[in-house]
C-alpha atoms as a PDB file:
ATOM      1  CA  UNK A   1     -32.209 -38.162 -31.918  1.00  0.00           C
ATOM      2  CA  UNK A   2     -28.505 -39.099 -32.446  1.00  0.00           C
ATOM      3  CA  UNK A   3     -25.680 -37.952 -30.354  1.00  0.00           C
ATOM      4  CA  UNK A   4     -22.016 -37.100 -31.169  1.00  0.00           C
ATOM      5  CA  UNK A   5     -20.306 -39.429 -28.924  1.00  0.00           C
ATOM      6  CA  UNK A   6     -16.974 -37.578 -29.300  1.00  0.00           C
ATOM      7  CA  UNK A   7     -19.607 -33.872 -27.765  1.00  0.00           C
ATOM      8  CA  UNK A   8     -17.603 -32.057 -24.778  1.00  0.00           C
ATOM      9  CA  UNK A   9     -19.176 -33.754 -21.391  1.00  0.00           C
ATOM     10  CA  UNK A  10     -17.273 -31.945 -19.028  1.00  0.00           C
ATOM     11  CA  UNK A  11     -19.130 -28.534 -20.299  1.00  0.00           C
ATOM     12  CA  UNK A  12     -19.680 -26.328 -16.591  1.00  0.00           C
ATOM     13  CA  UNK A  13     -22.690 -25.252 -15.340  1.00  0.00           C
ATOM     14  CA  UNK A  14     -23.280 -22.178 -13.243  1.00  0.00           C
ATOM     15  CA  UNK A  15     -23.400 -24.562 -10.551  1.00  0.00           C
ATOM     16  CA  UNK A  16     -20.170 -25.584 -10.948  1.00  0.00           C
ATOM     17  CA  UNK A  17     -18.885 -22.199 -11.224  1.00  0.00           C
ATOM     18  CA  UNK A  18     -20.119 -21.447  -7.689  1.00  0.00           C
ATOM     19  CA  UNK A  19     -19.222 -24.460  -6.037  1.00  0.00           C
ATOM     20  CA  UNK A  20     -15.369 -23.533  -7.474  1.00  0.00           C
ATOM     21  CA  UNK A  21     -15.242 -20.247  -6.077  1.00  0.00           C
ATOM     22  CA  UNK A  22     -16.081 -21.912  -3.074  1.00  0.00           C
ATOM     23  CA  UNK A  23     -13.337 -23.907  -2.923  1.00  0.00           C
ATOM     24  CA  UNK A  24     -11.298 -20.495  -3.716  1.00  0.00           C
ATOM     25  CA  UNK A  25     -12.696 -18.729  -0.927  1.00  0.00           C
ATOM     26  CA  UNK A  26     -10.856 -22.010   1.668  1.00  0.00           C
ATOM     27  CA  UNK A  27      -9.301 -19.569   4.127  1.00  0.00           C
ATOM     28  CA  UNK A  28      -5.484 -20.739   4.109  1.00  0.00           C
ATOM     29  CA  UNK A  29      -6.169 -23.651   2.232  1.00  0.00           C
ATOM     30  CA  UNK A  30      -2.619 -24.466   0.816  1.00  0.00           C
ATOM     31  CA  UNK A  31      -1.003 -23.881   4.023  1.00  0.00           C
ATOM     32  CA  UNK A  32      -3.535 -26.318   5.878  1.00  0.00           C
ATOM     33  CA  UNK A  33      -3.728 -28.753   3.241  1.00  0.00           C
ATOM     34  CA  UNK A  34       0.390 -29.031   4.446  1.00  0.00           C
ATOM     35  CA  UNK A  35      -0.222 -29.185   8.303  1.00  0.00           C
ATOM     36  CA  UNK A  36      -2.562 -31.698   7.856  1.00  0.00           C
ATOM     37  CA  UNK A  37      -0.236 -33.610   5.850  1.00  0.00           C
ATOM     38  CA  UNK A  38       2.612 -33.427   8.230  1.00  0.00           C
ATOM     39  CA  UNK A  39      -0.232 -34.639  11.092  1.00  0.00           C
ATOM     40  CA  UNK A  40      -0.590 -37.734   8.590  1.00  0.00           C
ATOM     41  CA  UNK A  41       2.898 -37.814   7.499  1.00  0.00           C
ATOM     42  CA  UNK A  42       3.794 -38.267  11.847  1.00  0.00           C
ATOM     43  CA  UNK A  43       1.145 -40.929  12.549  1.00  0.00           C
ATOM     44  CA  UNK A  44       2.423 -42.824   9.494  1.00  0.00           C
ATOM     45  CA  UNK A  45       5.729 -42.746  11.198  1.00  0.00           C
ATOM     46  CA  UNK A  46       4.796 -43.457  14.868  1.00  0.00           C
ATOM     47  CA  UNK A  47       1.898 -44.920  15.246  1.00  0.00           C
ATOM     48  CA  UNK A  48       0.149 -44.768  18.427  1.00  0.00           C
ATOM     49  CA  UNK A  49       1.392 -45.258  22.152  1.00  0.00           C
ATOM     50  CA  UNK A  50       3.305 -42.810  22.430  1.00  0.00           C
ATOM     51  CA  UNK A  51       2.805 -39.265  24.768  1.00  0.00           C
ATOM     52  CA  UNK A  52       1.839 -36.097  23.495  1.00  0.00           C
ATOM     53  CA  UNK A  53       5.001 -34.593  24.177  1.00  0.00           C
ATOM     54  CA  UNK A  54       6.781 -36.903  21.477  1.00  0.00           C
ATOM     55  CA  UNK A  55       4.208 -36.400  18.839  1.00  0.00           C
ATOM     56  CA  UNK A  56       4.567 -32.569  19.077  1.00  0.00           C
ATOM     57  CA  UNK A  57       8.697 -32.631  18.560  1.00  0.00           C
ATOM     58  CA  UNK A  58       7.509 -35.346  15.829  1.00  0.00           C
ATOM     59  CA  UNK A  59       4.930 -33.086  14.456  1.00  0.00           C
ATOM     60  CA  UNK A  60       7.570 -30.095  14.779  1.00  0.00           C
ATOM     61  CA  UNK A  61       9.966 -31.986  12.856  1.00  0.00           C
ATOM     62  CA  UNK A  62       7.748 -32.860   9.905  1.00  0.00           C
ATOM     63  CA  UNK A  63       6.635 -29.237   9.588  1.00  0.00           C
ATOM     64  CA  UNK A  64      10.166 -27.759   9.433  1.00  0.00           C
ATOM     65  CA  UNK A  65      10.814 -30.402   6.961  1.00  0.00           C
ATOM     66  CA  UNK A  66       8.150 -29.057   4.359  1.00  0.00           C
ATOM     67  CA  UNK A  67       9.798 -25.607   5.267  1.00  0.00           C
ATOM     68  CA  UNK A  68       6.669 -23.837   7.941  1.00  0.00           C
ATOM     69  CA  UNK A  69       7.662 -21.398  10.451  1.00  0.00           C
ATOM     70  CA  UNK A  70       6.468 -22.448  14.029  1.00  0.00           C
ATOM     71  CA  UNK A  71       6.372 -21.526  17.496  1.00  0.00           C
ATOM     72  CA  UNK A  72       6.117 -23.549  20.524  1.00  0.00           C
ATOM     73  CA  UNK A  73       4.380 -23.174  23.400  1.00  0.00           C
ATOM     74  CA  UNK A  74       3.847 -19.251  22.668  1.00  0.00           C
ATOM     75  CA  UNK A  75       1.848 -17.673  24.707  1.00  0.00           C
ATOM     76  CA  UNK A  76      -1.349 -15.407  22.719  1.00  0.00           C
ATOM     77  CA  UNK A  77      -3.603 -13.020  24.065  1.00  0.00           C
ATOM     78  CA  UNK A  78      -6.913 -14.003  24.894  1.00  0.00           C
ATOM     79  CA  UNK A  79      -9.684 -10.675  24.721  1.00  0.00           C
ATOM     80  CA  UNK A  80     -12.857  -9.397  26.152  1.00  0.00           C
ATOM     81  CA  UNK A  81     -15.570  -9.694  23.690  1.00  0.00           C
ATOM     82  CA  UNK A  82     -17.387  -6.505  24.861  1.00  0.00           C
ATOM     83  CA  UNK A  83     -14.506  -4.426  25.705  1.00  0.00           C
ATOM     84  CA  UNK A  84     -11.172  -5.441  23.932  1.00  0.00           C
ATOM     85  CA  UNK A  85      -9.144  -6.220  27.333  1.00  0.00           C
ATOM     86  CA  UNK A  86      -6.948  -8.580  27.667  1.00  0.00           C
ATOM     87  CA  UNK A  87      -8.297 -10.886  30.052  1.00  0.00           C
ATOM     88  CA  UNK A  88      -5.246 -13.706  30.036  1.00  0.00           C
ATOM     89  CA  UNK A  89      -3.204 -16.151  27.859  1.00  0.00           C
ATOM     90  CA  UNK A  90      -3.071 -19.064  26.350  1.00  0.00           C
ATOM     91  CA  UNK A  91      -0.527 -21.129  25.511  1.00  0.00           C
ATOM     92  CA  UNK A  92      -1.196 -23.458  22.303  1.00  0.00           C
ATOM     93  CA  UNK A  93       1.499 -26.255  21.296  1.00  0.00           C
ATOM     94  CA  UNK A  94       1.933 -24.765  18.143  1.00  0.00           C
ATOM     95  CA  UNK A  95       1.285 -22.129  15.733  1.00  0.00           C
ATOM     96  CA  UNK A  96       2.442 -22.284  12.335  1.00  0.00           C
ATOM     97  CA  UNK A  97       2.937 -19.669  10.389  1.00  0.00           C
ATOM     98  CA  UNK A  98       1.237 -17.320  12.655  1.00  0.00           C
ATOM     99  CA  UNK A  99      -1.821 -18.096  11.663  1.00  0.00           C
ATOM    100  CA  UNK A 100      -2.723 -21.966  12.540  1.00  0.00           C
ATOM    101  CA  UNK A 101      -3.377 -22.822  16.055  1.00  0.00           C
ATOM    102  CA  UNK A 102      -2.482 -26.766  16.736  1.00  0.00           C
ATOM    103  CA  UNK A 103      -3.365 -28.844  20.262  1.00  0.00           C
ATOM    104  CA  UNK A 104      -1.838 -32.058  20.376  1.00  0.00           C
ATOM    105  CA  UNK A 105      -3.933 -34.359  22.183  1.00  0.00           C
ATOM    106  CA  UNK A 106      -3.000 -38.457  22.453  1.00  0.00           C
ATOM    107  CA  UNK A 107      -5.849 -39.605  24.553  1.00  0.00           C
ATOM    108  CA  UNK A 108      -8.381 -42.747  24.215  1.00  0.00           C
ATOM    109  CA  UNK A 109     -11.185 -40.142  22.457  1.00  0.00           C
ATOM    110  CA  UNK A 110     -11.626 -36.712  21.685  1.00  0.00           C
ATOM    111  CA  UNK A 111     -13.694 -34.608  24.172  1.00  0.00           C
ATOM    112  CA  UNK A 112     -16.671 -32.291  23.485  1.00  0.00           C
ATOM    113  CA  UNK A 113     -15.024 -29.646  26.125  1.00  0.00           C
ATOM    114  CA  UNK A 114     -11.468 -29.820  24.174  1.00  0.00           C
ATOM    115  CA  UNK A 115     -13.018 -28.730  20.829  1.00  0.00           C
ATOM    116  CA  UNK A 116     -15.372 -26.489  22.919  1.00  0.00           C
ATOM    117  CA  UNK A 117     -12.468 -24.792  24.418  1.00  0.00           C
ATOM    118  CA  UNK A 118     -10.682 -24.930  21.433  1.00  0.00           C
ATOM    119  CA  UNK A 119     -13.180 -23.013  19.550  1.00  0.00           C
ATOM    120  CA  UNK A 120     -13.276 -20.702  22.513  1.00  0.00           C
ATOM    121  CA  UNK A 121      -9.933 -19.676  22.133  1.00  0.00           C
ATOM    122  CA  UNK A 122     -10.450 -18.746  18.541  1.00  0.00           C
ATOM    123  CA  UNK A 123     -13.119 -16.546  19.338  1.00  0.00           C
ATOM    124  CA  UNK A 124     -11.216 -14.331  21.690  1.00  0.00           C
ATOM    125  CA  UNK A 125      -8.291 -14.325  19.880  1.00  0.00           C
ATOM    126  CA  UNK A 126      -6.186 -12.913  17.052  1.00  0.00           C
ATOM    127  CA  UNK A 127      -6.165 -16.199  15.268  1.00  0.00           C
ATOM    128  CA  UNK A 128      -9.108 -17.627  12.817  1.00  0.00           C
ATOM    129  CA  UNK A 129      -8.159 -21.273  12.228  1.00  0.00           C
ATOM    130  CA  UNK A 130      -7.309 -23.791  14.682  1.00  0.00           C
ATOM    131  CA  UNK A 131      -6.413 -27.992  14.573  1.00  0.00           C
ATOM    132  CA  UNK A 132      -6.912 -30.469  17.649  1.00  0.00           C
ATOM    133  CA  UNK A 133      -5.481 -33.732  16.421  1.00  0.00           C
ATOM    134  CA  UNK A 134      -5.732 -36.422  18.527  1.00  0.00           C
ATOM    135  CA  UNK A 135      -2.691 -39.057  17.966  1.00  0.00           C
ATOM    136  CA  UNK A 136      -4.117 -41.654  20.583  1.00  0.00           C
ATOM    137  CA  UNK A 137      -7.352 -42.542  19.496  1.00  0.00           C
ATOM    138  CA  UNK A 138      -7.255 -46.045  17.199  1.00  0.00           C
ATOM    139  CA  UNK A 139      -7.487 -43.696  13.864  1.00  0.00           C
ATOM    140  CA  UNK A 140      -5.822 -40.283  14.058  1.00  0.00           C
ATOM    141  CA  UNK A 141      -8.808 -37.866  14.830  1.00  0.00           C
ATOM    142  CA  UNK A 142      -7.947 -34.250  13.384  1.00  0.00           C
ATOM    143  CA  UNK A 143     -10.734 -30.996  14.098  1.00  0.00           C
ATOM    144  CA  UNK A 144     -10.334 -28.326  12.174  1.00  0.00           C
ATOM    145  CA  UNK A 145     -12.392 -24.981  13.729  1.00  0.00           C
ATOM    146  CA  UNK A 146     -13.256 -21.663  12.272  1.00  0.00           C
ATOM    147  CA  UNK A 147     -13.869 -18.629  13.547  1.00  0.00           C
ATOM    148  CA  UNK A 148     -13.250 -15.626  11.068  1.00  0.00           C
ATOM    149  CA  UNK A 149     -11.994 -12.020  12.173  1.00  0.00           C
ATOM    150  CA  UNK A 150     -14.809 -10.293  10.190  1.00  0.00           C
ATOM    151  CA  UNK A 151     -17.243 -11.988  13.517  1.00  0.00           C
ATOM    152  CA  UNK A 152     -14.646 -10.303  15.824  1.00  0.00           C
ATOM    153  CA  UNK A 153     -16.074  -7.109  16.925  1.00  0.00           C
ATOM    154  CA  UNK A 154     -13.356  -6.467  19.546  1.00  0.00           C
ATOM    155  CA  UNK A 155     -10.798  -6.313  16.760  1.00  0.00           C
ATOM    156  CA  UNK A 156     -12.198  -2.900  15.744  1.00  0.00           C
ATOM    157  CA  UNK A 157     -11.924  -1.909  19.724  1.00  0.00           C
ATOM    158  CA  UNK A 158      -7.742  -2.952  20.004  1.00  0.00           C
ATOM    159  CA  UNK A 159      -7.597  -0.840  16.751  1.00  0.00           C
ATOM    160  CA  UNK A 160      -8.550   2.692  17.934  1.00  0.00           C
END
């Protein structure tokens, strides 16, 4: 059996079809693609050795410069699961756009307990996607975490 070797290869499969609306379905995807970019984009710059301090004003700095909103050091509400209380704060280094919890870290490693607590925070909280990027470790170690709204039950209680 002969075959046309100028025939389509790239045809899709259903497959492929699926694993695209995947990709689709990235929750902020072009906005994260950019702060992860700007985390990259501030290593490239500074290297390591320095505080955390200086890589957050540097990380501030490369974010304004691609044109993201930011706050500081703002303090969010952290909820009772059962009830829909506040039970405290917390006070991330960043948030971008209002949606994108970042923790600076510029340690020797990256801790089970930080991404532990980080992912605790998003669970309690307004917010669904969070970074912890670690500037002092030999190779700049960024952890992205998830935790979607739809899995917040307490949402539905602040609502009423």
């Amino acid at each position: 059996m002969q075959t046309n070797k100028h025939e389509n290869t790239n045809k899709k499969s259903p497959a492929d079809d699926s694993q695209n609306d995947d990709r689709e379905k990235i929750l902020e995807k072009d906005l994260c693609y950019k702060i992860v970019g700007a985390m990259y984009g501030t290593i490239n710059k500074y290297g390591t050795g320095f505080k955390e301090q200086i890589y957050q004003k540097a990380l501030v700095e490369e974010l304004e410069k691609i044109g993201l909103s930011l706050k500081e050091q703002q303090r969010i509400n952290i909820y009772s699961i059962d009830t829909g209380k506040v039970l405290g704060v917390y006070v991330p280094d960043l948030i971008v756009e209002d949606k994108v919890i970042i923790e600076i870290k510029a340690t020797n490693f990256t801790t089970n307990q930080d991404i532990n607590q980080q992912r605790s925070y998003l669970k309690a909280s307004k917010y669904e996607i969070a970074y912890l990027v670690n500037f002092g470790t030999p190779k700049i170690d960024v952890k992205r975490s998830i935790y979607t709204n739809d899995r917040k039950f307490f949402l539905a209680l602040l609502q009423k």
